[in-house]
C-alpha atoms as a PDB file:
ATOM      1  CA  UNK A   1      17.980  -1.737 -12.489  1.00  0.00           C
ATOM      2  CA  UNK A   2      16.226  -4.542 -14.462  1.00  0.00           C
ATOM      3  CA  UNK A   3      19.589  -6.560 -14.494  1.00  0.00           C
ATOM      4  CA  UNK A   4      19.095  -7.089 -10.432  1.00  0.00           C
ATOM      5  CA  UNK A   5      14.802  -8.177 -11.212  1.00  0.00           C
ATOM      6  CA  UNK A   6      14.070 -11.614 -10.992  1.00  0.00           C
ATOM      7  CA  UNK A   7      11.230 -13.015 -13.675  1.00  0.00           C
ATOM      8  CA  UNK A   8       8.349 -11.933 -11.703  1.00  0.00           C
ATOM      9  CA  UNK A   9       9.470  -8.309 -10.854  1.00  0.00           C
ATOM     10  CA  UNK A  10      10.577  -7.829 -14.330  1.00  0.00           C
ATOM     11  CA  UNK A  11       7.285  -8.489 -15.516  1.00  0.00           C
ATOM     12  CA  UNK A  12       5.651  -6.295 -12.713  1.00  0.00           C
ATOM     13  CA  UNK A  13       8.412  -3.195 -13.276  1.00  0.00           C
ATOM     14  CA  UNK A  14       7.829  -2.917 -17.084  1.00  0.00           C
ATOM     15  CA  UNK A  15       3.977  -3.137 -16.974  1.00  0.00           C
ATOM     16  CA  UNK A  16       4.438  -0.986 -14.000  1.00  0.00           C
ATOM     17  CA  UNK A  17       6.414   1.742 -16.356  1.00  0.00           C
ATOM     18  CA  UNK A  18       4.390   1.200 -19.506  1.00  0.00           C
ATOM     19  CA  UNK A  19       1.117   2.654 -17.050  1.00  0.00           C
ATOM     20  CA  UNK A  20       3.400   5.438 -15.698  1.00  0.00           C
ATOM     21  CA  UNK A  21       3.472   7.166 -19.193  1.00  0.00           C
ATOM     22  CA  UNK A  22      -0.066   6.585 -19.824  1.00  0.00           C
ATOM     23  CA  UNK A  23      -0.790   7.955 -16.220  1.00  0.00           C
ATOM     24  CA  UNK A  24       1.671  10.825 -16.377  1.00  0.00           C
ATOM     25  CA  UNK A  25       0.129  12.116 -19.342  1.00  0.00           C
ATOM     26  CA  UNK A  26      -3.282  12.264 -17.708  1.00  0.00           C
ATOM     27  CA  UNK A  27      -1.799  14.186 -14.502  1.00  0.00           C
ATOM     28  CA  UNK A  28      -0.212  16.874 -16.796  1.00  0.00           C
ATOM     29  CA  UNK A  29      -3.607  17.282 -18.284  1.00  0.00           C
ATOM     30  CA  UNK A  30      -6.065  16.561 -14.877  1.00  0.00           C
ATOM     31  CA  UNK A  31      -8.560  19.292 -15.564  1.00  0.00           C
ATOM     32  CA  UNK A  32      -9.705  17.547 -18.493  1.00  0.00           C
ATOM     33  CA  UNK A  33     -10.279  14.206 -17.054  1.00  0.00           C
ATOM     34  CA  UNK A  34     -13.741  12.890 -16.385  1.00  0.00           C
ATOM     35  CA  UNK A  35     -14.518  11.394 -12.769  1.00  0.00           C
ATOM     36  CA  UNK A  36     -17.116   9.133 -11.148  1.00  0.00           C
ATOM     37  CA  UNK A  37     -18.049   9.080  -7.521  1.00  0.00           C
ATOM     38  CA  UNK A  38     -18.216   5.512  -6.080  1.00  0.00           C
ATOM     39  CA  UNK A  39     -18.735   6.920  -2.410  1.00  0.00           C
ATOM     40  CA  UNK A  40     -17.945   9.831  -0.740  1.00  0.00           C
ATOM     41  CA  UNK A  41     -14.544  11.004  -1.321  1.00  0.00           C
ATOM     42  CA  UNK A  42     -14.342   8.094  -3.104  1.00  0.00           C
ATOM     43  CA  UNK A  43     -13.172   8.824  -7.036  1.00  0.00           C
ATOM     44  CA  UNK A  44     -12.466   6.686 -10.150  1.00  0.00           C
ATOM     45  CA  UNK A  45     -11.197   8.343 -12.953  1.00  0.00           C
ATOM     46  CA  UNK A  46     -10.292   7.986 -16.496  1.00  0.00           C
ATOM     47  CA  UNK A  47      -6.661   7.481 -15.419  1.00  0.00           C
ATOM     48  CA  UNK A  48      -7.618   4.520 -12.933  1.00  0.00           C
ATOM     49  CA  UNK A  49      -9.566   2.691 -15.730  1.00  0.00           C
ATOM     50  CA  UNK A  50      -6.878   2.893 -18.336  1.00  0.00           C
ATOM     51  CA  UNK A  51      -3.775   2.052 -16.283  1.00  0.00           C
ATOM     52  CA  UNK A  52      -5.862  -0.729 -14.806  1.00  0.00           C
ATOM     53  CA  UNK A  53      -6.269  -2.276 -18.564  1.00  0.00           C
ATOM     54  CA  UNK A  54      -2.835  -1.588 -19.362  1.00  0.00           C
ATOM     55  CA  UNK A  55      -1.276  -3.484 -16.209  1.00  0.00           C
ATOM     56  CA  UNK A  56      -4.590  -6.502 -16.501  1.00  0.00           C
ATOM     57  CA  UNK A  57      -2.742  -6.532 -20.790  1.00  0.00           C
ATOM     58  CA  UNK A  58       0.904  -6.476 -19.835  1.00  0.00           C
ATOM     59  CA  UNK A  59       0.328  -8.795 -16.439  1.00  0.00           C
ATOM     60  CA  UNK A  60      -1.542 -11.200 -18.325  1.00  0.00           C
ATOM     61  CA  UNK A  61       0.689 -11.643 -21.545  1.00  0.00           C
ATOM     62  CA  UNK A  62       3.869 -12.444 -19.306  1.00  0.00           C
ATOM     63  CA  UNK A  63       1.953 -14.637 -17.177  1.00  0.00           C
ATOM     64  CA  UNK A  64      -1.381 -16.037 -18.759  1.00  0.00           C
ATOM     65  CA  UNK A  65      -2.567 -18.507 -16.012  1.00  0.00           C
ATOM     66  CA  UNK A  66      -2.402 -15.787 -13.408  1.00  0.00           C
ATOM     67  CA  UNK A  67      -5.499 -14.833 -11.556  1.00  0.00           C
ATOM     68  CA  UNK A  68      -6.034 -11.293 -10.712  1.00  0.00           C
ATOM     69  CA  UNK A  69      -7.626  -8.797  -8.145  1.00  0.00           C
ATOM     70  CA  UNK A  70      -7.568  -5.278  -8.871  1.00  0.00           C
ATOM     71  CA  UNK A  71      -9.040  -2.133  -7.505  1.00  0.00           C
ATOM     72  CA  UNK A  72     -11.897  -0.800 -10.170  1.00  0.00           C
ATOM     73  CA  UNK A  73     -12.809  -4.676 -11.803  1.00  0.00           C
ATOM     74  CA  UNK A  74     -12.602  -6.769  -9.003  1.00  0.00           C
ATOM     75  CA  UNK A  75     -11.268 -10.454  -9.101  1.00  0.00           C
ATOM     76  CA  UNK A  76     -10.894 -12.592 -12.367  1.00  0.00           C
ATOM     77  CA  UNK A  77      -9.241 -15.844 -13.179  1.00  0.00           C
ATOM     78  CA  UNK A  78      -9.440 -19.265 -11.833  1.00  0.00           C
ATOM     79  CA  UNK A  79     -10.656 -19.434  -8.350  1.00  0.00           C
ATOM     80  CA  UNK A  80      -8.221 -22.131  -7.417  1.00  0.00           C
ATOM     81  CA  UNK A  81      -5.272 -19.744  -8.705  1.00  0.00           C
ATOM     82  CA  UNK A  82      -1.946 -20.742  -7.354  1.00  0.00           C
ATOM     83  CA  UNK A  83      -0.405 -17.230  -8.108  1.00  0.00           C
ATOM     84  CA  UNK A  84      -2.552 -14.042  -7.920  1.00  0.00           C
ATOM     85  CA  UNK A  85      -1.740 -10.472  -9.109  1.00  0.00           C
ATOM     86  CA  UNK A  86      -2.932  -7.858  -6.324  1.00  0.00           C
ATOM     87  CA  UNK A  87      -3.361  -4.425  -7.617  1.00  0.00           C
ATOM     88  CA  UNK A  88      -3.952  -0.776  -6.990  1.00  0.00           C
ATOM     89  CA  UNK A  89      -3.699   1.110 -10.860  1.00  0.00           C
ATOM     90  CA  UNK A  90      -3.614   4.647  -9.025  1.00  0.00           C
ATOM     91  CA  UNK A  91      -3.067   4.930  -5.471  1.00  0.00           C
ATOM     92  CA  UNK A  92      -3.801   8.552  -4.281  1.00  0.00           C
ATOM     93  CA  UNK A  93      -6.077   9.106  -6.676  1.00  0.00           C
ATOM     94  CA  UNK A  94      -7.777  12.240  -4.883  1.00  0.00           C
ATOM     95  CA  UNK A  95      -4.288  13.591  -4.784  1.00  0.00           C
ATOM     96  CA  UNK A  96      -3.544  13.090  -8.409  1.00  0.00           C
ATOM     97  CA  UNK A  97      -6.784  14.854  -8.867  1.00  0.00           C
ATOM     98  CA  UNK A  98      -5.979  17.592  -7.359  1.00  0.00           C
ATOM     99  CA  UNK A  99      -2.487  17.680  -8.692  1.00  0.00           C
ATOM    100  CA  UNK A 100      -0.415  16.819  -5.799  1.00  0.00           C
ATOM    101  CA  UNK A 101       2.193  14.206  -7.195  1.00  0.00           C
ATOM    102  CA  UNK A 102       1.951  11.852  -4.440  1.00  0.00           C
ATOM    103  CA  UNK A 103       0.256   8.758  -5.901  1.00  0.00           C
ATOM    104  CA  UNK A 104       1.173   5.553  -6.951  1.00  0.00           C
ATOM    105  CA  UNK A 105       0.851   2.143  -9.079  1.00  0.00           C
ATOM    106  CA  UNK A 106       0.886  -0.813  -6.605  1.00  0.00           C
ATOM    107  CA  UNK A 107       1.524  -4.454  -8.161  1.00  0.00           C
ATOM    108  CA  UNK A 108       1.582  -7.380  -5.395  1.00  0.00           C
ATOM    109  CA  UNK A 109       1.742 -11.240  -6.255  1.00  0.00           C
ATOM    110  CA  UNK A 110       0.683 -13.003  -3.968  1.00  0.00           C
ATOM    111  CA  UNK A 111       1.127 -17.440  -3.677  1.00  0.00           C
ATOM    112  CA  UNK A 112      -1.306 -19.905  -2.593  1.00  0.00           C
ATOM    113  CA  UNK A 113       0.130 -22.536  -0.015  1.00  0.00           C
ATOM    114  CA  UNK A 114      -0.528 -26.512   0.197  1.00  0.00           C
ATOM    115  CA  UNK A 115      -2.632 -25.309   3.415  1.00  0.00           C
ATOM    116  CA  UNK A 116      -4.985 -23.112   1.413  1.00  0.00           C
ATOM    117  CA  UNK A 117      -3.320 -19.769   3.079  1.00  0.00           C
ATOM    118  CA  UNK A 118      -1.543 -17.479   1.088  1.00  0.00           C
ATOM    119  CA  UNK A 119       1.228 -15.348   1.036  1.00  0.00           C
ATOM    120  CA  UNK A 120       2.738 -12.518  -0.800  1.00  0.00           C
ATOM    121  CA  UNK A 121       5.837 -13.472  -3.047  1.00  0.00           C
ATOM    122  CA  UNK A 122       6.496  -9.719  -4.342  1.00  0.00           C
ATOM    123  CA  UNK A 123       5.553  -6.499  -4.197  1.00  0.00           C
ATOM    124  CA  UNK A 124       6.009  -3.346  -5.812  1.00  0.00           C
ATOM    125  CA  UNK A 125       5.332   0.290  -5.764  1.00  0.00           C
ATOM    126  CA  UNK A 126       6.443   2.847  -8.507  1.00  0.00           C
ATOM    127  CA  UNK A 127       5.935   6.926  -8.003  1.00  0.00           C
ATOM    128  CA  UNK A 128       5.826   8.043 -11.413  1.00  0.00           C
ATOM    129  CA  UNK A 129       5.836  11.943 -10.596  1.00  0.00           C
ATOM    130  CA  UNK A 130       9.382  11.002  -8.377  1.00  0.00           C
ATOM    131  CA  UNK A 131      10.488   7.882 -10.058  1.00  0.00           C
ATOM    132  CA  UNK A 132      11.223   5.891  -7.388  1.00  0.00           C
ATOM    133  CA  UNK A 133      10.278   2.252  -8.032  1.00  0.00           C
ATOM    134  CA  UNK A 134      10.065   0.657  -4.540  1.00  0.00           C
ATOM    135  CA  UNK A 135      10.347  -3.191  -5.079  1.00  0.00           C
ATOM    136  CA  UNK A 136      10.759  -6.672  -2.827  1.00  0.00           C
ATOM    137  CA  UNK A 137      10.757 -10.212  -3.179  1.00  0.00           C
ATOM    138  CA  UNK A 138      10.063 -12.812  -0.396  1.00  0.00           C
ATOM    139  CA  UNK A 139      13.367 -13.589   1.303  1.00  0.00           C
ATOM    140  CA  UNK A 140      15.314 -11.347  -1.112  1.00  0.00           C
ATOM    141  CA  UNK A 141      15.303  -7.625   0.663  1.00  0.00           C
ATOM    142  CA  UNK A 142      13.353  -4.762  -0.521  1.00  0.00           C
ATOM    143  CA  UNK A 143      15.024  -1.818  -2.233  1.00  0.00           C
ATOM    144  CA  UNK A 144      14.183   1.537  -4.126  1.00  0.00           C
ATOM    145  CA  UNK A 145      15.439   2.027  -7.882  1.00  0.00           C
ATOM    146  CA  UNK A 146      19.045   0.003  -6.979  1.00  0.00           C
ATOM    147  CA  UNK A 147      19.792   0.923  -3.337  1.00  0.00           C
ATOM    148  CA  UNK A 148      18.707  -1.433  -0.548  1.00  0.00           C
ATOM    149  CA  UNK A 149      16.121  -0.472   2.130  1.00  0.00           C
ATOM    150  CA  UNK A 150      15.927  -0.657   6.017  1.00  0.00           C
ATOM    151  CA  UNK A 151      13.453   0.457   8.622  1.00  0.00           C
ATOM    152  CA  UNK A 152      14.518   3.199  10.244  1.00  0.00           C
ATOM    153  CA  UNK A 153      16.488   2.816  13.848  1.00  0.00           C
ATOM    154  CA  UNK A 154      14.078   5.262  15.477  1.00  0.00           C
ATOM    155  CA  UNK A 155      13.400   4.193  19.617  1.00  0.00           C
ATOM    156  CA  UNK A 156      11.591   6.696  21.320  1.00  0.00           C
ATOM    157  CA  UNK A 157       8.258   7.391  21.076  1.00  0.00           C
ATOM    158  CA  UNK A 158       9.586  11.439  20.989  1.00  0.00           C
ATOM    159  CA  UNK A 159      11.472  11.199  18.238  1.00  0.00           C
ATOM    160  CA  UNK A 160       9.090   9.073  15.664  1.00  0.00           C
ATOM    161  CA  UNK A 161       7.562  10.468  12.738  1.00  0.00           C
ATOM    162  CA  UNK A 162       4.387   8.755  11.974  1.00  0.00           C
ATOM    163  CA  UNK A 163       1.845   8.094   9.087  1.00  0.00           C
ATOM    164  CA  UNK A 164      -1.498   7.352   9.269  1.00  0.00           C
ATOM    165  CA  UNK A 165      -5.170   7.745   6.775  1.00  0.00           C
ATOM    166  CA  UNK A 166      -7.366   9.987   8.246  1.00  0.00           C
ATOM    167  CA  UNK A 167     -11.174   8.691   7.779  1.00  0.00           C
ATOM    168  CA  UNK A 168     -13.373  10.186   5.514  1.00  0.00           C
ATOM    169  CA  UNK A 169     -17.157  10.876   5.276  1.00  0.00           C
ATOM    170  CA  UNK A 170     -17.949   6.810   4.213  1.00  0.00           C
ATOM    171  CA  UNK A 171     -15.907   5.575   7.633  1.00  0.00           C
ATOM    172  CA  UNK A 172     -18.175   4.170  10.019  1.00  0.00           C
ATOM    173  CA  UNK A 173     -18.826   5.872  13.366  1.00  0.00           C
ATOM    174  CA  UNK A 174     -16.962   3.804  14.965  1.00  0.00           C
ATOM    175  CA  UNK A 175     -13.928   3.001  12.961  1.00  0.00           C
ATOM    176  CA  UNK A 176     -13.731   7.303  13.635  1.00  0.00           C
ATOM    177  CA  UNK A 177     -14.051   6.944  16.970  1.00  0.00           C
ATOM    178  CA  UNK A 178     -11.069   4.565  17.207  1.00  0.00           C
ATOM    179  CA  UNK A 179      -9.010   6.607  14.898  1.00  0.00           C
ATOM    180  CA  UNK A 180      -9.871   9.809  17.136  1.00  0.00           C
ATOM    181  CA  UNK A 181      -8.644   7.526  20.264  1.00  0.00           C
ATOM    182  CA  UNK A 182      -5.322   6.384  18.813  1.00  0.00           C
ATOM    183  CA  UNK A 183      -4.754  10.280  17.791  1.00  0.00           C
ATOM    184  CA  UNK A 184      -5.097  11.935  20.807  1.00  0.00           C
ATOM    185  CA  UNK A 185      -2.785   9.178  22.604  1.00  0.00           C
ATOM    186  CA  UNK A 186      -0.346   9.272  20.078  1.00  0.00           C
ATOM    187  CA  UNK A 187      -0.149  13.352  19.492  1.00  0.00           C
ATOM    188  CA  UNK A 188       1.402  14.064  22.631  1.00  0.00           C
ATOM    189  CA  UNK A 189       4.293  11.623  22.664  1.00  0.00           C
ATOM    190  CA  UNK A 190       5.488  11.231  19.220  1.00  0.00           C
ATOM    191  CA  UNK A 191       7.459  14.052  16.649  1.00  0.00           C
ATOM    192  CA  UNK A 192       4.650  14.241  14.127  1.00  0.00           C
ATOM    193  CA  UNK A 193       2.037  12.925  12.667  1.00  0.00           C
ATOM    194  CA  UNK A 194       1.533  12.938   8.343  1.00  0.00           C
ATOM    195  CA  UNK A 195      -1.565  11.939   6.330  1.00  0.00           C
ATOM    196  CA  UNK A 196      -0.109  11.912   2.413  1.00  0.00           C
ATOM    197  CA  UNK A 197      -3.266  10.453   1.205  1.00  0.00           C
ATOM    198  CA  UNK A 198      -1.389   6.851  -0.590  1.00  0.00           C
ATOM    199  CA  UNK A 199      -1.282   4.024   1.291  1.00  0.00           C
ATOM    200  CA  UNK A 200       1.113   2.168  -0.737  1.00  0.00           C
ATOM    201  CA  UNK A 201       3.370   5.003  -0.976  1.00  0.00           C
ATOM    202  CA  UNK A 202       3.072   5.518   3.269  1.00  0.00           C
ATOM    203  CA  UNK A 203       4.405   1.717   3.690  1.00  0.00           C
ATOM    204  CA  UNK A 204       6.794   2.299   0.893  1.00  0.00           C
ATOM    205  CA  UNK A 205       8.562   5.459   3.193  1.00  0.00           C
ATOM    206  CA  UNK A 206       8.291   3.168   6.109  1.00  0.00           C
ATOM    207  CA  UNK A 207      10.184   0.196   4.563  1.00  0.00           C
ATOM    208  CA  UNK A 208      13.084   3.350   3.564  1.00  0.00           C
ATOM    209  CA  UNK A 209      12.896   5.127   6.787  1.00  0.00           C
ATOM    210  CA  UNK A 210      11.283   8.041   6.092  1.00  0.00           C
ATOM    211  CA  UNK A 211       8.296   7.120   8.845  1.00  0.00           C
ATOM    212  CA  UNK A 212       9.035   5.350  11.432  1.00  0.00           C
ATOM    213  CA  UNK A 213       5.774   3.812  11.695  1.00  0.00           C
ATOM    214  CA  UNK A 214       2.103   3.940   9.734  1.00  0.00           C
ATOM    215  CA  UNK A 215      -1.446   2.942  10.801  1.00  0.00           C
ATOM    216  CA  UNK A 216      -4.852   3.040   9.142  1.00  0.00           C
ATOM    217  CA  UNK A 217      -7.938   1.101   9.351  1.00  0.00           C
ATOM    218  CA  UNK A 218      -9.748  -0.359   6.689  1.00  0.00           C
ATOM    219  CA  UNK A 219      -7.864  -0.953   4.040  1.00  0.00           C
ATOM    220  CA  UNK A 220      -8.479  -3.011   0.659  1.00  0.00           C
ATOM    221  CA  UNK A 221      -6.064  -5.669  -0.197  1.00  0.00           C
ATOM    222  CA  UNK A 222      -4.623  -3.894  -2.897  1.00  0.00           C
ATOM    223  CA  UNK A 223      -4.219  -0.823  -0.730  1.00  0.00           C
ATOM    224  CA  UNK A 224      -1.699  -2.893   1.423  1.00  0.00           C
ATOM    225  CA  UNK A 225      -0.379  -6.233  -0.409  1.00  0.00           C
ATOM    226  CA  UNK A 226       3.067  -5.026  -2.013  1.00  0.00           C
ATOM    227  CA  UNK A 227       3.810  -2.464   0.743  1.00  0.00           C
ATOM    228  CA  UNK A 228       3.320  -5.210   4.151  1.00  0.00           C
ATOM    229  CA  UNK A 229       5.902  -6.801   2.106  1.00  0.00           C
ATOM    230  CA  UNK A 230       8.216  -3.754   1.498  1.00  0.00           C
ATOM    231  CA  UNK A 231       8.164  -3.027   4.890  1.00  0.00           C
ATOM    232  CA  UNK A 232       8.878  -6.913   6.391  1.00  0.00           C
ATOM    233  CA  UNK A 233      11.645  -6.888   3.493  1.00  0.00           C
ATOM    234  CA  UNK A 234      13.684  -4.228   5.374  1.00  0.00           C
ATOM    235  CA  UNK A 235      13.628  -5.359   8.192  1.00  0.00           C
ATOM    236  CA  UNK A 236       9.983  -4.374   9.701  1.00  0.00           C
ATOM    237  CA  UNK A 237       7.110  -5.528  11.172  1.00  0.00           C
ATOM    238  CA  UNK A 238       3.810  -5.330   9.036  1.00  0.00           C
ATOM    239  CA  UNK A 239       1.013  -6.580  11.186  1.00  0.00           C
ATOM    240  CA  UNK A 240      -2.800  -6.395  12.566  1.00  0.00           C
ATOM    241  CA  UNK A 241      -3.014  -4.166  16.021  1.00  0.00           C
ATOM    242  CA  UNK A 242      -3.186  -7.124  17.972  1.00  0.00           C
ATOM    243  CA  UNK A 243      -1.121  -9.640  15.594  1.00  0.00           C
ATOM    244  CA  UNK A 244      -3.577 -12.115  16.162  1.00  0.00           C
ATOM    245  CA  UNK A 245      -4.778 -12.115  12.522  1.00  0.00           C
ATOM    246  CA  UNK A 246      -3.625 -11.215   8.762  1.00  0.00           C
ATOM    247  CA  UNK A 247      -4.182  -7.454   7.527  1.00  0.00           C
ATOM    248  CA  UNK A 248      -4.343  -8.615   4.318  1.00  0.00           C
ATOM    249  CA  UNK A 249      -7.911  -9.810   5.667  1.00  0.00           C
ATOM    250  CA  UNK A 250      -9.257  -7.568   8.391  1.00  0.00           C
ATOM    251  CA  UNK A 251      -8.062  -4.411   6.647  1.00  0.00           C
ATOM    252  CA  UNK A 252      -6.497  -2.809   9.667  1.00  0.00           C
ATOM    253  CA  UNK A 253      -2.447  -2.566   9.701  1.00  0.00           C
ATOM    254  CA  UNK A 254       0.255  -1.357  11.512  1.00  0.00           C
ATOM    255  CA  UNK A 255       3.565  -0.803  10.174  1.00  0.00           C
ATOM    256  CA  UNK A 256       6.810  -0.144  11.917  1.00  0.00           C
ATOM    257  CA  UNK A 257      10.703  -0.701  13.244  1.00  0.00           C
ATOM    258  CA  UNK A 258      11.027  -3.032  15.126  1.00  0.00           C
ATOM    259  CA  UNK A 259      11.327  -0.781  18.572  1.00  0.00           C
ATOM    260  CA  UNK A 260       8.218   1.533  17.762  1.00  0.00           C
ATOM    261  CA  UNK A 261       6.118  -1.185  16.109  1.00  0.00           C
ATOM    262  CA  UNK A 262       4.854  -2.440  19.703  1.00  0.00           C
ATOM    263  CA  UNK A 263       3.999   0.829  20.904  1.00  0.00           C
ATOM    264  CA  UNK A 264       2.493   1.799  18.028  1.00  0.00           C
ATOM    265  CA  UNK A 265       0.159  -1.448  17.915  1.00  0.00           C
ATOM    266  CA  UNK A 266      -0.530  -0.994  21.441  1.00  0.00           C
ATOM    267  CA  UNK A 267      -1.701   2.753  20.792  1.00  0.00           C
ATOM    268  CA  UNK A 268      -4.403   1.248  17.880  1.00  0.00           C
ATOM    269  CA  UNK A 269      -5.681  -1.865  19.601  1.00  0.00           C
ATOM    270  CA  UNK A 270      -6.420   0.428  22.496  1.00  0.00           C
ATOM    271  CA  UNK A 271      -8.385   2.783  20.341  1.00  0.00           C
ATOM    272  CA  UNK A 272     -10.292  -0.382  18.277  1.00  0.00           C
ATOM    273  CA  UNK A 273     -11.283  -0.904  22.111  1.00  0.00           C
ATOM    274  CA  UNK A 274     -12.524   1.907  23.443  1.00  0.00           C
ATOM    275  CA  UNK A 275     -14.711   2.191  19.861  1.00  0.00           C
ATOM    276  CA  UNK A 276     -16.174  -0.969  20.658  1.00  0.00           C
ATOM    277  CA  UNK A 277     -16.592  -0.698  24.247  1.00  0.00           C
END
């Protein structure tokens, strides 16, 4: 596959892969990991820390100037940084806890425009447990291992399979309330509903058809960063509910085809209403 990377995502895959063993070798031996509570249901672990230093090591030596914001130590580097590394070490990290091999490493880069805006250049996603490195450059496509991507061609509401995070104890009253809203107007129309507990991985399976659509309110940047750009890459829409404002920012995202991505937004903006109304 590497022979198809550009610079940046060959740098990203191969400090992606040298975490993977480091972080595979801590699933097959979970029970004797330690664990720290930052909130409730909220868990860093061993494996977080270490894969974090060995993507910050292997980021930094291919590209030195590069600033970086990352799950467990935050932001670093200059504060006028022109490109910025984006990343999640272990996403689904309750699942890899538990032994479910649904989790993920998440690498975005993101560019800083003359305006002062930014916006996200590449992004990637590898499963270790499956081996499927999801990947995508701005303008380029997205694809998994060598095969390109598309959203899936899904149009009625009856047929879609959707993906959403369901809130946990820390969630605000109200952010459950609007969750609870979009829930019961979604259940009765759609296929299905799945909560697979990886947020990178969720947009991943939307950008290769798998879900027709995802949702979830707030979200970190590094949640969300590579897969917004997944799913635009093949072909989808990656948005706020009310696509007046940048996810990357507010934390709340929809993600869907292009047919099921309006209804979809219109079931969540509905429910952020009635929460705040």
């Amino acid at each position: 596959m590497a022979f198809r990377l550009s610079p940046h995502l060959t740098v990203m895959a191969n400090a992606a892969q040298k975490a993977a063993k480091r972080l595979l070798r801590d699933f097959n031996e979970v029970e004797q990991l330690q664990v720290s509570v930052k909130g409730p249901s909220d868990f860093v672990s061993q494996a977080d820390l270490r894969a974090e230093a060995i993507l910050r090591e292997e980021l930094n030596k291919a590209r030195p100037g590069y600033a970086f914001l990352m799950e467990e130590s935050g932001a670093s580097g200059s504060e006028n940084w022109t490109w910025r590394w984006v990343v999640d070490p272990l996403d689904g990290t309750t699942n890899f806890l538990h032994g479910i091999p649904h989790w993920a490493i998440s690498i975005g880069l993101e560019k800083r425009l003359p305006d002062g805006t930014s916006e996200m250049a590449a992004g990637l996603v590898y499963a270790p447990a499956s081996d499927e490195m999801f990947w995508a450059e701005k303008g380029g496509g997205a694809f998994v291992n060598e095969r390109r991507l598309r959203v899936s061609a899904r149009r009625e509401m009856k047929d879609a399979l959707f993906a959403t995070g369901v809130p946990f104890a820390a969630v605000t009253a109200s952010r459950r309330a609007a969750f609870s809203r979009t829930l019961a107007t979604l259940m009765p129309h759609v296929a299905g509903i799945r909560r697979f507990g990886a947020a990178a991985l969720d947009l991943a399976w939307v950008a290769a058809g798998r879900y027709d659509g995802y949702w979830e309110l707030g979200l970190k940047r590094w949640d969300l960063a590579a897969g917004l750009l997944l799913v635009r890459e093949a072909g989808g829409y990656a948005t706020d509910p009310d696509g007046s404002a940048d996810p990357r920012e507010t934390g709340n995202l929809v993600a869907g085809n292009p047919h099921l991505h309006p209804k979809l937004s219109e079931a969540v903006a509905e429910g952020l209403a009635a929460a705040r109304g």
